[in-house]
N, C-alpha and C. Protein backbone atom coordinates (compact mmCIF):
# COMPACT_ATOMS: atom_id res chain seq x y z
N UNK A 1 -28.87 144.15 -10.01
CA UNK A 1 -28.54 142.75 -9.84
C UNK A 1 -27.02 142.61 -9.70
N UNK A 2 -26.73 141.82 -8.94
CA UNK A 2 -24.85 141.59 -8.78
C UNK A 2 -24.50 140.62 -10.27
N UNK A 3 -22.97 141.01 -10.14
CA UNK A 3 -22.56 140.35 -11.35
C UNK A 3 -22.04 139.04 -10.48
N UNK A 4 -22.71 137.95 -11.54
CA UNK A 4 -21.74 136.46 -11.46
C UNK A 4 -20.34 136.17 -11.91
N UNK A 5 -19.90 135.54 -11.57
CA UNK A 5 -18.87 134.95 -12.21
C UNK A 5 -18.43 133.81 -12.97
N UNK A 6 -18.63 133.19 -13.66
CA UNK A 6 -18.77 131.69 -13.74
C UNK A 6 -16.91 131.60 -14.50
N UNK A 7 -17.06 130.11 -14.12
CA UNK A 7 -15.21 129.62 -14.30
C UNK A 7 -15.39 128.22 -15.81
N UNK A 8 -14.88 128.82 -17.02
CA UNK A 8 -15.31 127.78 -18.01
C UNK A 8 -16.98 127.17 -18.12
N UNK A 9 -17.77 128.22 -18.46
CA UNK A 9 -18.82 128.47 -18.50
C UNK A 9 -19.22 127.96 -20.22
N UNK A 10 -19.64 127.02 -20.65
CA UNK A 10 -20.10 126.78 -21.87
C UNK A 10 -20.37 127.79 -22.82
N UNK A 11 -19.92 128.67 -23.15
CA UNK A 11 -20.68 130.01 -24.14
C UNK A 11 -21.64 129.39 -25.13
N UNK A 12 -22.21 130.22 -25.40
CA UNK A 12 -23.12 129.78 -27.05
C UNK A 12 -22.14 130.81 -27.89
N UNK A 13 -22.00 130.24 -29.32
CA UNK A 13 -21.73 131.17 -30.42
C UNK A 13 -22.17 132.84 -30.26
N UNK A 14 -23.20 132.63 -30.19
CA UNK A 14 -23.94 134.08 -30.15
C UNK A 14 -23.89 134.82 -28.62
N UNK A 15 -23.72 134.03 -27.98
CA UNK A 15 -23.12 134.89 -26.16
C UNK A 15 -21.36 135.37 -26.86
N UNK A 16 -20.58 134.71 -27.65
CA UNK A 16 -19.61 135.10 -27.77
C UNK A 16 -19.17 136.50 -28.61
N UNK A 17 -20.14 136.37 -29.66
CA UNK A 17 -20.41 137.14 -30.91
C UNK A 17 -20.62 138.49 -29.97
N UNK A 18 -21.69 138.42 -29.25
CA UNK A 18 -22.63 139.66 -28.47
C UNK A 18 -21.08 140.53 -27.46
N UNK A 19 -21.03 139.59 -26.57
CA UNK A 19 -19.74 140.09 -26.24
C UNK A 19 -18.31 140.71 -26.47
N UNK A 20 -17.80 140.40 -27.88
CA UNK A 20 -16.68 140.47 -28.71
C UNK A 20 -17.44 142.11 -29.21
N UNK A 21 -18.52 141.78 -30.02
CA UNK A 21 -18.99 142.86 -30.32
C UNK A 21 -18.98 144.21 -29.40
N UNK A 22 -19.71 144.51 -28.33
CA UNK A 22 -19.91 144.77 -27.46
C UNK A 22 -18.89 145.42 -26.64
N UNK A 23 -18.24 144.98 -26.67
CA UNK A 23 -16.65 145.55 -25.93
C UNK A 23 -15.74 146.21 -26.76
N UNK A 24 -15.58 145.76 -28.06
CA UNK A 24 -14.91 146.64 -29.12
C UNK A 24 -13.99 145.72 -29.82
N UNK A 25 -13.85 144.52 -29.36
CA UNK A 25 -12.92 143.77 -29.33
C UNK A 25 -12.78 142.97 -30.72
N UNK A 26 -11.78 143.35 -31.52
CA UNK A 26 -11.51 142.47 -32.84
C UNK A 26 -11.56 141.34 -33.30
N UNK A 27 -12.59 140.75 -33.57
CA UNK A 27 -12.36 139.08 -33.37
C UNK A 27 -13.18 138.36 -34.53
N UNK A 28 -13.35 137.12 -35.06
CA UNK A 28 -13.77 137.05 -36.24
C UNK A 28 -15.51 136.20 -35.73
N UNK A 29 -15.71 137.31 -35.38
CA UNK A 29 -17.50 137.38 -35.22
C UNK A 29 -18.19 136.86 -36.09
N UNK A 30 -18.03 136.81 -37.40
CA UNK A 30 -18.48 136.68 -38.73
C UNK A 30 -18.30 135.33 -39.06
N UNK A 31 -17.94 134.42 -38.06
CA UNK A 31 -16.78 132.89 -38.67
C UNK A 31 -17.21 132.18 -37.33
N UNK A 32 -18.51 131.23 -37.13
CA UNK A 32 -18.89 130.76 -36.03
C UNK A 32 -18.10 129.30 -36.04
N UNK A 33 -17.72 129.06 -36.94
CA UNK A 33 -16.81 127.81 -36.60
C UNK A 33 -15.51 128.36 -36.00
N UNK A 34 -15.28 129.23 -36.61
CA UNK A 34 -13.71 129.70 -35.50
C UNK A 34 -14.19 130.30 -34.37
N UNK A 35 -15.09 130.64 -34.29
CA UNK A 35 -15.24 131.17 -32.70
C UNK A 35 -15.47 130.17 -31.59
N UNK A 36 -16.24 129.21 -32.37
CA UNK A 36 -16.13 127.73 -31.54
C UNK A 36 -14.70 126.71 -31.22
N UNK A 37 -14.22 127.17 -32.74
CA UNK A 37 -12.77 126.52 -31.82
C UNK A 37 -11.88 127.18 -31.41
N UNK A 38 -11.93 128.60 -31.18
CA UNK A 38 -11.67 130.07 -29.55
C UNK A 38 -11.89 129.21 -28.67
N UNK A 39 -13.43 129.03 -28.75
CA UNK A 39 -13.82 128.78 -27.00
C UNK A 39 -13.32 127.56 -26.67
N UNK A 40 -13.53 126.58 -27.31
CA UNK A 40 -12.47 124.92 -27.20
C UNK A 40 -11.41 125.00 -26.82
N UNK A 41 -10.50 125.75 -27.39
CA UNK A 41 -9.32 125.60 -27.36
C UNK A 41 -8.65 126.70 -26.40
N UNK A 42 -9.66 127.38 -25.59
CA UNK A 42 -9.14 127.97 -24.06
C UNK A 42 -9.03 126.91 -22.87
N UNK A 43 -8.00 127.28 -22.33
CA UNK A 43 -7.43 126.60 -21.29
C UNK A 43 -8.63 127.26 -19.87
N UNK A 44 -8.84 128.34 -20.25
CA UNK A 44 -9.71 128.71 -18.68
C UNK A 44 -10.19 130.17 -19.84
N UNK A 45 -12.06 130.25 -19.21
CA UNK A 45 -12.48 131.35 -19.92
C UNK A 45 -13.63 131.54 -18.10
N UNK A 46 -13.22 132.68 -18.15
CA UNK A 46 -13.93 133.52 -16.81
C UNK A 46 -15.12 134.15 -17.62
N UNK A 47 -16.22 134.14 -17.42
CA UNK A 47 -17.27 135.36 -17.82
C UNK A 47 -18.20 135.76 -16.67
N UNK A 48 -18.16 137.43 -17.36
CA UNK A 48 -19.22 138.24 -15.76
C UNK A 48 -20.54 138.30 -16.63
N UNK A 49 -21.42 137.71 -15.68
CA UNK A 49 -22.92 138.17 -15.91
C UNK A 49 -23.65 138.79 -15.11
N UNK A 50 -24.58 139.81 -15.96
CA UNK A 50 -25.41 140.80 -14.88
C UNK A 50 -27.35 139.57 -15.39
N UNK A 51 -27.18 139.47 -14.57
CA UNK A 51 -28.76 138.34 -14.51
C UNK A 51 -28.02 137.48 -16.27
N UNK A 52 -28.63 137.39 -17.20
CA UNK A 52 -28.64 136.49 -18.47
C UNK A 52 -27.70 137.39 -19.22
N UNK A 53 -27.70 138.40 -19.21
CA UNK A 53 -26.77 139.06 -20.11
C UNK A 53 -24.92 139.18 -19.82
N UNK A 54 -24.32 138.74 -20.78
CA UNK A 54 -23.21 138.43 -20.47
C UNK A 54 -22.45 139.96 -20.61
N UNK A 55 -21.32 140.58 -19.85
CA UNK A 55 -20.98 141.25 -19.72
C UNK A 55 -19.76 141.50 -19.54
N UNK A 56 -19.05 140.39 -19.17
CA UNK A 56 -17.17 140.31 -19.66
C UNK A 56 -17.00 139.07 -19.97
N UNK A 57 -15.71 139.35 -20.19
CA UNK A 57 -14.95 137.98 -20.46
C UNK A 57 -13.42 138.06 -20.58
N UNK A 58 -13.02 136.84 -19.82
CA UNK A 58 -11.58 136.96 -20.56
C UNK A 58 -11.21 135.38 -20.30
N UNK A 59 -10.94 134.79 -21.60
CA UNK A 59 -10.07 133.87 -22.16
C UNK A 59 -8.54 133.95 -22.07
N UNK A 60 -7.89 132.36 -21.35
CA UNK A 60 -6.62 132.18 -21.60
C UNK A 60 -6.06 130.92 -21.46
N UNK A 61 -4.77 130.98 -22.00
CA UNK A 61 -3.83 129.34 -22.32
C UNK A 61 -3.35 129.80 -20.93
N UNK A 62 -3.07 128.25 -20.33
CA UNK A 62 -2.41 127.96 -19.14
C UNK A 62 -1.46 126.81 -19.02
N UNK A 63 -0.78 126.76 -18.10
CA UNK A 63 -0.19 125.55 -17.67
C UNK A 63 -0.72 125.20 -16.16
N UNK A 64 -1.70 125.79 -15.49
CA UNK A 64 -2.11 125.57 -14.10
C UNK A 64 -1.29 124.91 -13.78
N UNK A 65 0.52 125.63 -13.40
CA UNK A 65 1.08 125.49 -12.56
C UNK A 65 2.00 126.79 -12.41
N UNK A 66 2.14 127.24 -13.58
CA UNK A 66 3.28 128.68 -13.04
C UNK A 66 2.29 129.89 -14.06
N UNK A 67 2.11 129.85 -15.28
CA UNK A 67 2.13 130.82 -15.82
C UNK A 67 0.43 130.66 -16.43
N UNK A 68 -0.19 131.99 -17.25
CA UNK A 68 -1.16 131.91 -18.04
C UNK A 68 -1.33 132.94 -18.65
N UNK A 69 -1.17 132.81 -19.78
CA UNK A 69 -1.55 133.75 -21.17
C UNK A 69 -2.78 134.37 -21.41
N UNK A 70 -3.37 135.76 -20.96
CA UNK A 70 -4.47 136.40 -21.34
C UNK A 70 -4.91 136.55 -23.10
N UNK A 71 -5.45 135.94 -23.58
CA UNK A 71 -5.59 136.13 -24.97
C UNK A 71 -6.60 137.30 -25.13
N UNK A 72 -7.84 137.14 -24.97
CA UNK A 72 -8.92 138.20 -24.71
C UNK A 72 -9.58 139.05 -23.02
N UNK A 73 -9.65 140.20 -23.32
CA UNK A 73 -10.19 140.48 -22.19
C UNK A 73 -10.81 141.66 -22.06
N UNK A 74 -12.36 141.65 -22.37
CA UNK A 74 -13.27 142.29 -22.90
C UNK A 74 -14.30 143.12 -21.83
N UNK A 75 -14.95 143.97 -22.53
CA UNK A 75 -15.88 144.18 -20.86
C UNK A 75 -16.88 145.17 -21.99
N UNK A 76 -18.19 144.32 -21.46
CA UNK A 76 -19.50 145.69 -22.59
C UNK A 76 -19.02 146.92 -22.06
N UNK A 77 -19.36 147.79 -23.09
CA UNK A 77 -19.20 149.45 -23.11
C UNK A 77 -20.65 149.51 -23.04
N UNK A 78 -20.91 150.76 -22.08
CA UNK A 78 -22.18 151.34 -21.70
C UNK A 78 -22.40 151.92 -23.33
N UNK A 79 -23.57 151.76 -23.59
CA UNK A 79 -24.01 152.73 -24.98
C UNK A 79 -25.39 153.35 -24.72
């Protein structure tokens, strides 16, 4: 199946959790109120999906006019 792309894509808690996990990526998985206000409080969050399963991501602050700050940028590890 091709991967999607979607541009500020609503996550669920647990699409975020799965992903963070998944990639290796340090993040407070354990704390669904802070992961909800992660995803709020991104200026632009890109995620790749292969059919339903989410498979990257990367979150960042912007000024959509000169510059933008990569905060996360994750990608599942084959296991």
């Amino acid at each position: 199946m091709a991967i999607r792309y979607r541009v500020n894509a609503r996550l669920a808690t647990a699409q975020l959790k799965e992903i963070y996990d998944s990639s290796g990526l340090r993040r407070p998985v354990g704390d669904p109120p802070r992961l909800r206000r992660m995803r709020d409080g991104a200026a632009l969050t890109i995620t790749a999906l292969d059919g339903r399963r989410i498979v990257g991501i990367a979150r960042a602050l912007s000024d959509f006019a000169c510059r933008a700050y990569l905060s996360d940028l994750g990608v599942r590890c084959a296991r």
